[in-house]
Protein backbone atom coordinates (compact mmCIF):
# COMPACT_ATOMS: atom_id res chain seq x y z
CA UNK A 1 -1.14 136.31 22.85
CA UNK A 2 -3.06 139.39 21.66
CA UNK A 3 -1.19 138.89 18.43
CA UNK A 4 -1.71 135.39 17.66
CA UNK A 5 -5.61 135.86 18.38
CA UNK A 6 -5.58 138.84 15.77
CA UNK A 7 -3.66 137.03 12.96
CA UNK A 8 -4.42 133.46 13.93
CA UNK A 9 -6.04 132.52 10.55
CA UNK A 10 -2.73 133.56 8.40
CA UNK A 11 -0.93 131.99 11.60
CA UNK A 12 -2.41 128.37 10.39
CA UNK A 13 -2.09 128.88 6.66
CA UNK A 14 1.73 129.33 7.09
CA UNK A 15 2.22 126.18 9.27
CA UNK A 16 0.50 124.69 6.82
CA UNK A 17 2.30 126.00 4.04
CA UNK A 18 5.61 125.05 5.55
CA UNK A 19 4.70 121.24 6.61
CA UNK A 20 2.90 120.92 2.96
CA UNK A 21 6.48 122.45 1.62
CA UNK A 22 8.73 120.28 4.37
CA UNK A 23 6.85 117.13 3.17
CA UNK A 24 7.92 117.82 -0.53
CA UNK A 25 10.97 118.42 0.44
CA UNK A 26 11.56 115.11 2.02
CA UNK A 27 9.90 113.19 -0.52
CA UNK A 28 12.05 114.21 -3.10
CA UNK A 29 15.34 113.76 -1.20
CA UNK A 30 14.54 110.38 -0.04
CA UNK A 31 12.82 109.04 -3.49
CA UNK A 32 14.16 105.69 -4.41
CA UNK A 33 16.02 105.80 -7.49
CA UNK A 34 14.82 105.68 -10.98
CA UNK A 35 15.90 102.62 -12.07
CA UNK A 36 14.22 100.74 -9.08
CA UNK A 37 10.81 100.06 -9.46
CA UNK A 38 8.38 98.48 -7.92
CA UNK A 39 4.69 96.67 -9.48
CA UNK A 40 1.68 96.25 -6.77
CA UNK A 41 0.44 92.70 -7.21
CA UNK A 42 -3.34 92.22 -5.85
CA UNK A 43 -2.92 95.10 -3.71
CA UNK A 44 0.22 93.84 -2.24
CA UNK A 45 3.75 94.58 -3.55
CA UNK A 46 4.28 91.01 -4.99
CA UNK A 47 8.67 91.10 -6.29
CA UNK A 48 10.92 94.25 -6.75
CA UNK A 49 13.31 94.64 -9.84
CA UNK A 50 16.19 96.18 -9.75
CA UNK A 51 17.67 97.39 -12.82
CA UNK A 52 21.06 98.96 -13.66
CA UNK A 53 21.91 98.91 -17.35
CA UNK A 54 21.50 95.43 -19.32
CA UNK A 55 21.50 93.97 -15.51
CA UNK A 56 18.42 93.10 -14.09
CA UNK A 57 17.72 91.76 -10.62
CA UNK A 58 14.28 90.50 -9.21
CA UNK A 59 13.52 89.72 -6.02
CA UNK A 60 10.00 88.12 -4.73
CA UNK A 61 8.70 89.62 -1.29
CA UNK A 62 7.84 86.27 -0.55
CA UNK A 63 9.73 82.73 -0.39
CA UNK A 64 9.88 81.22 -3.84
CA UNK A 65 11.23 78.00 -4.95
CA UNK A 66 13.06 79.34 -8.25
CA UNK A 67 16.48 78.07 -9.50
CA UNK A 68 18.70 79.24 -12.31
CA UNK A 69 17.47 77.75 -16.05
CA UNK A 70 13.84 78.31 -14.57
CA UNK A 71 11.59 80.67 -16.66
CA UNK A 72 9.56 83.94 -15.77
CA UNK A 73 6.74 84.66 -17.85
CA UNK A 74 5.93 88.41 -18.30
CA UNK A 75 2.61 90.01 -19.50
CA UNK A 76 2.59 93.10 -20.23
CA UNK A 77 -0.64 96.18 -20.08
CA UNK A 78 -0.48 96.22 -23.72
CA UNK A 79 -1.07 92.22 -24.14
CA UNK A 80 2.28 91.04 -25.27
CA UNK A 81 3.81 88.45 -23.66
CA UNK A 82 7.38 87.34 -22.72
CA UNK A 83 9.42 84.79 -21.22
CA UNK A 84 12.48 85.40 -19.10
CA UNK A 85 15.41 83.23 -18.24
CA UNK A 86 16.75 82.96 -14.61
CA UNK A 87 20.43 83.25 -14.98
CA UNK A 88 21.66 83.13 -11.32
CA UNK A 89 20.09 83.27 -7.87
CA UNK A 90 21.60 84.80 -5.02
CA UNK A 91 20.50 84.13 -1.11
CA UNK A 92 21.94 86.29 1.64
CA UNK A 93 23.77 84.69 4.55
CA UNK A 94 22.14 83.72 7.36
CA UNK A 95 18.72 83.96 5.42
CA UNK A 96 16.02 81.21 6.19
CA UNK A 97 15.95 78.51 2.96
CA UNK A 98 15.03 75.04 2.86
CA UNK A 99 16.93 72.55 0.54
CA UNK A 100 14.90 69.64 -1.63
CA UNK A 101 17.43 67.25 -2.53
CA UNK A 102 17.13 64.36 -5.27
CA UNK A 103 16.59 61.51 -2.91
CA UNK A 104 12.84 63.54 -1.38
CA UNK A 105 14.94 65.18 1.80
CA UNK A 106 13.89 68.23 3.14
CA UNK A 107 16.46 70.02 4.74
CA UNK A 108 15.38 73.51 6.46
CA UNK A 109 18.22 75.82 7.51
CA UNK A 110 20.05 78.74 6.97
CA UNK A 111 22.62 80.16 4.65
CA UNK A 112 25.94 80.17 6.12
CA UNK A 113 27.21 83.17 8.24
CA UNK A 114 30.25 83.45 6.66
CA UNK A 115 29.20 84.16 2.96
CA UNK A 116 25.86 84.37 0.56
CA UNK A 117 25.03 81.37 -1.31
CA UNK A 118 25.55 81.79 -4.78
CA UNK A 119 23.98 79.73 -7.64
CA UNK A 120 24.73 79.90 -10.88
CA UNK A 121 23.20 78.27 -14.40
CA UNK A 122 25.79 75.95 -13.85
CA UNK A 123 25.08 74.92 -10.09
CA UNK A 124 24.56 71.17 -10.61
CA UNK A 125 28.47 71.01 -11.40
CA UNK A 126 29.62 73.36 -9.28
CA UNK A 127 32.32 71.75 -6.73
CA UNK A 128 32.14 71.89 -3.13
CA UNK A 129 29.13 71.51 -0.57
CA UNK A 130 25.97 74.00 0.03
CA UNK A 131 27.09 74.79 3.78
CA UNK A 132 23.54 74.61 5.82
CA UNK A 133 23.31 75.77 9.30
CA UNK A 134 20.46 73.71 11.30
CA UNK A 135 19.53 72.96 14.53
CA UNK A 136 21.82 70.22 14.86
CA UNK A 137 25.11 72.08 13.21
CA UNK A 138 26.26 72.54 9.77
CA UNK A 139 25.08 70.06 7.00
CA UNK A 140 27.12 70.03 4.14
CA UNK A 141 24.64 69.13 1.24
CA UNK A 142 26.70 67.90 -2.11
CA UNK A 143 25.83 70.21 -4.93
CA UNK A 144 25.11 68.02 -7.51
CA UNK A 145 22.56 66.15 -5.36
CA UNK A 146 20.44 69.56 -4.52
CA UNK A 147 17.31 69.60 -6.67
CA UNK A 148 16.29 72.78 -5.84
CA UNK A 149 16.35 76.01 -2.81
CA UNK A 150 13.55 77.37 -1.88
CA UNK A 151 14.00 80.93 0.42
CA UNK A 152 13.89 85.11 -0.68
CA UNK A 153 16.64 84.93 -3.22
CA UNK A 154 17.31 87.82 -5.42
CA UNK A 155 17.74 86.87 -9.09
CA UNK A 156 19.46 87.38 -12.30
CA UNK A 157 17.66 87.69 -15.31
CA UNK A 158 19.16 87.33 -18.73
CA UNK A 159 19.93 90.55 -20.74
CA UNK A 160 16.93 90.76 -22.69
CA UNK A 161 14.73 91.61 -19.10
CA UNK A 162 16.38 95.34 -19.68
CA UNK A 163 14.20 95.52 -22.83
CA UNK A 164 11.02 94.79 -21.04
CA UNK A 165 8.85 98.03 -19.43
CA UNK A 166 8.27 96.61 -16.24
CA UNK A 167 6.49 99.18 -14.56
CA UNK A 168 3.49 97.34 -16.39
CA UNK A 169 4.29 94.26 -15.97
CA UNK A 170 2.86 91.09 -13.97
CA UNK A 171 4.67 88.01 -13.67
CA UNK A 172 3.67 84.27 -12.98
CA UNK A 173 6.04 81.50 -12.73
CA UNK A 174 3.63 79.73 -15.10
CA UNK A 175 2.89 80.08 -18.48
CA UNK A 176 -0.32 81.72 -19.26
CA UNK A 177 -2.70 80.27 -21.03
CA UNK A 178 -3.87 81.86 -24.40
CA UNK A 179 -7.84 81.78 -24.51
CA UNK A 180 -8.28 82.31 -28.46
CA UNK A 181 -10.94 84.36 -29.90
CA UNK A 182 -14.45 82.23 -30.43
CA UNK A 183 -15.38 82.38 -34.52
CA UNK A 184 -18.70 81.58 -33.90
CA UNK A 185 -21.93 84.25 -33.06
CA UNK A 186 -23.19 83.53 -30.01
CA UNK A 187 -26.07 85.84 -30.20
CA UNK A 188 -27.32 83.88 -33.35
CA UNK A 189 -30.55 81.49 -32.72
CA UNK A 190 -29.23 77.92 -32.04
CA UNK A 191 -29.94 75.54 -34.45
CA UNK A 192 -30.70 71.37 -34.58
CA UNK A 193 -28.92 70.02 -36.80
CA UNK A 194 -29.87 67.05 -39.13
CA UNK A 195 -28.56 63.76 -37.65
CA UNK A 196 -25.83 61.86 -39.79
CA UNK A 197 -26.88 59.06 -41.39
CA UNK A 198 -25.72 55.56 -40.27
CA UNK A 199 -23.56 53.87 -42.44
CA UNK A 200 -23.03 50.95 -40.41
CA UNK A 201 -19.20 51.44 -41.03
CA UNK A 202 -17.94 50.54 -37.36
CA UNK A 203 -15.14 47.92 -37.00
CA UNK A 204 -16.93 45.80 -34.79
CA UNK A 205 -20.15 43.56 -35.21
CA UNK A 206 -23.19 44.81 -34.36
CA UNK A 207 -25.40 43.14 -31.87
CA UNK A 208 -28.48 40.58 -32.28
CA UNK A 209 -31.04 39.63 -30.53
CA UNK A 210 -31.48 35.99 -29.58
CA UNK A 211 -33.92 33.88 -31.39
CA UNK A 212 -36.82 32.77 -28.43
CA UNK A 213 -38.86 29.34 -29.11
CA UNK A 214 -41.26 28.53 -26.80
CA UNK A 215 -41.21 25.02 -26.33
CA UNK A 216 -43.81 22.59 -23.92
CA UNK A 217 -44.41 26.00 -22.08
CA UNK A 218 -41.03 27.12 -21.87
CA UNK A 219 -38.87 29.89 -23.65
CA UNK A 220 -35.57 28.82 -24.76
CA UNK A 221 -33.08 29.55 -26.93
CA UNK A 222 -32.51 26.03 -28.46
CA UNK A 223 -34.83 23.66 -30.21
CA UNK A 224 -34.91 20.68 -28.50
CA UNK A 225 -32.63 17.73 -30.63
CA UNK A 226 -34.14 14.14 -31.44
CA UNK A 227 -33.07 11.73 -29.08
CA UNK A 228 -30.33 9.31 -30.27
CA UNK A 229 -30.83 5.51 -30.29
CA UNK A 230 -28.37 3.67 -27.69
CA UNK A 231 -27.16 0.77 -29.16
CA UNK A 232 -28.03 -2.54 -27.48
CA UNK A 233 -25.19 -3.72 -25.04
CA UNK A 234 -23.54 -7.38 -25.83
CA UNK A 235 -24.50 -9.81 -22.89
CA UNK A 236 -21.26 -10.55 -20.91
CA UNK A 237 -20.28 -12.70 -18.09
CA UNK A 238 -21.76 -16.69 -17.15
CA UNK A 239 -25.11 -17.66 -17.40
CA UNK A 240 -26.21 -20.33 -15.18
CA UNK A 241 -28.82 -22.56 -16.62
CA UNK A 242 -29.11 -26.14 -14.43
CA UNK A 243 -27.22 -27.75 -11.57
CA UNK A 244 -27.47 -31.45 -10.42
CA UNK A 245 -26.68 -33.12 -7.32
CA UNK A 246 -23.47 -35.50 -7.03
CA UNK A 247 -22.04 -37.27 -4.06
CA UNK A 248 -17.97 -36.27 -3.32
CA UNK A 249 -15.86 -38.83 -5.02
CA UNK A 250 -12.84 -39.42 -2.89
CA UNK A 251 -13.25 -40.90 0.83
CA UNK A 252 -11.05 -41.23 3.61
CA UNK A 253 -9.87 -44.81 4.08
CA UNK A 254 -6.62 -44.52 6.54
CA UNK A 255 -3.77 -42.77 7.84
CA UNK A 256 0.05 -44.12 7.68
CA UNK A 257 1.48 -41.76 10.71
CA UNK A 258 0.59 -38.08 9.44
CA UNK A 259 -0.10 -38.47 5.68
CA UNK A 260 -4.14 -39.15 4.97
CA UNK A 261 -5.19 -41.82 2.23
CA UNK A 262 -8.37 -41.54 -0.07
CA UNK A 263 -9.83 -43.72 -1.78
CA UNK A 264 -11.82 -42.53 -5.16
CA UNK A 265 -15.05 -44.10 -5.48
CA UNK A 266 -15.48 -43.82 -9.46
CA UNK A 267 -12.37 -46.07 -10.10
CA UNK A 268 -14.18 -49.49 -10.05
């Protein structure tokens, strides 16, 4: 004890020096290789690429919906821009993915235990059935009526990725848009301009305002018309003019069983 109280100071500088060295030590070892890299996205690691030669593999730390013949759009820190091709996707069995198929299904799942699923550009012809494991048992899903897998595939780009510095690169699944530069000064005084004259040159007929009369105390649009003479109406039907008084001619002189006889008082 004696001696640890008298060099106690260099006692704590060499523990220090050896964790300090230790840590080192370790880090080295256990560094992840060169050709994997990684890009902090926001703060968070956003996908991983994996590189080894003229192959490169990306993988999002996050569930994407990406499919083969999709594109990746890379910007890189010194502003140029490219766009990468997804070759193949690959999703590791018994991972979590959820299958859109072309008639609006949802069907959520996993990969089959037995092997990873494998797509290629080509997956819309491939033969066979995408094997999904749900609740209820396997669903085989026909290949060429999957639309699209969403789950944390790892993909293959095409060889031109291995050009690309991706240590400063960010990715978006969309393309960016390209704000141009603006030509005018914006610091310069704003200016009215002088109005265009009107040429009157439109295709369509201008409007105009109703002529008003004021007629008998009344605004109108119309000038009253001159009334028409009616024509006089013919006289139709009877008129009758006198009427005299004149005793029945025929009287009732007998019967001969059920047939009457009249006689007519005019004949003399």
């Amino acid at each position: 004890m004696k001696i640890i109280k008298a060099h106690y100071e260099k006692f704590i500088f060499a523990t220090s020096l050896f964790l300090l060295g230790t840590f080192f030590v370790i880090e080295f070892i256990f560094d992840e290789d060169g050709d994997s890299r990684k890009n902090p996205f926001g703060g968070n690691d956003f996908f991983e690429i994996q590189a080894s030669g003229s192959e490169v593999e990306l993988s999002f730390l996050s569930e994407t919906e990406l499919m083969p013949g999709n594109l990746i759009f890379v910007t890189l820190d010194s502003g140029e821009s490219a766009q990468v091709r997804i070759e193949g996707a690959l999703f590791k069995r018994r991972s979590d993915i959820l299958v859109y198929t072309d008639d609006g299904n949802k069907i959520d799942g996993r990969v089959s235990s037995n092997q990873n699923l494998i797509l290629e550009s080509d997956w819309k012809t491939q033969r066979g059935a995408l094997n999904v494991e749900t609740k209820t048992g396997v669903l085989p899903i026909p290949y060429e009526s999957v639309q699209k897998v969403a789950g944390r595939g790892v993909y293959t780009l095409e060889a031109a990725a291995a050009s690309l510095d991706w240590d400063s690169a960010t990715l978006s699944v969309y393309q960016p848009k390209i704000y141009g530069g603006m030509e005018s000064n914006q610091t310069a005084r704003v200016r009215w301009q002088k109005k265009s004259e009107d040429m009157n040159e439109s295709i369509y007929d201008t409007f105009t305002p109703p002529v008003i009369y004021l007629i008998d105390g009344r605004l109108t649009t119309k000038l009253p018309e001159e009334p028409v003479a009616e024509a006089e109406k013919e006289p139709f039907g009877l008129l009758l003019t006198d009427f005299s008084q004149r005793p029945y001619p025929h009287m009732l002189k007998r019967w001969i069983g059920e047939t009457p006889y009249f006689e007519d008082l005019n004949t003399p």
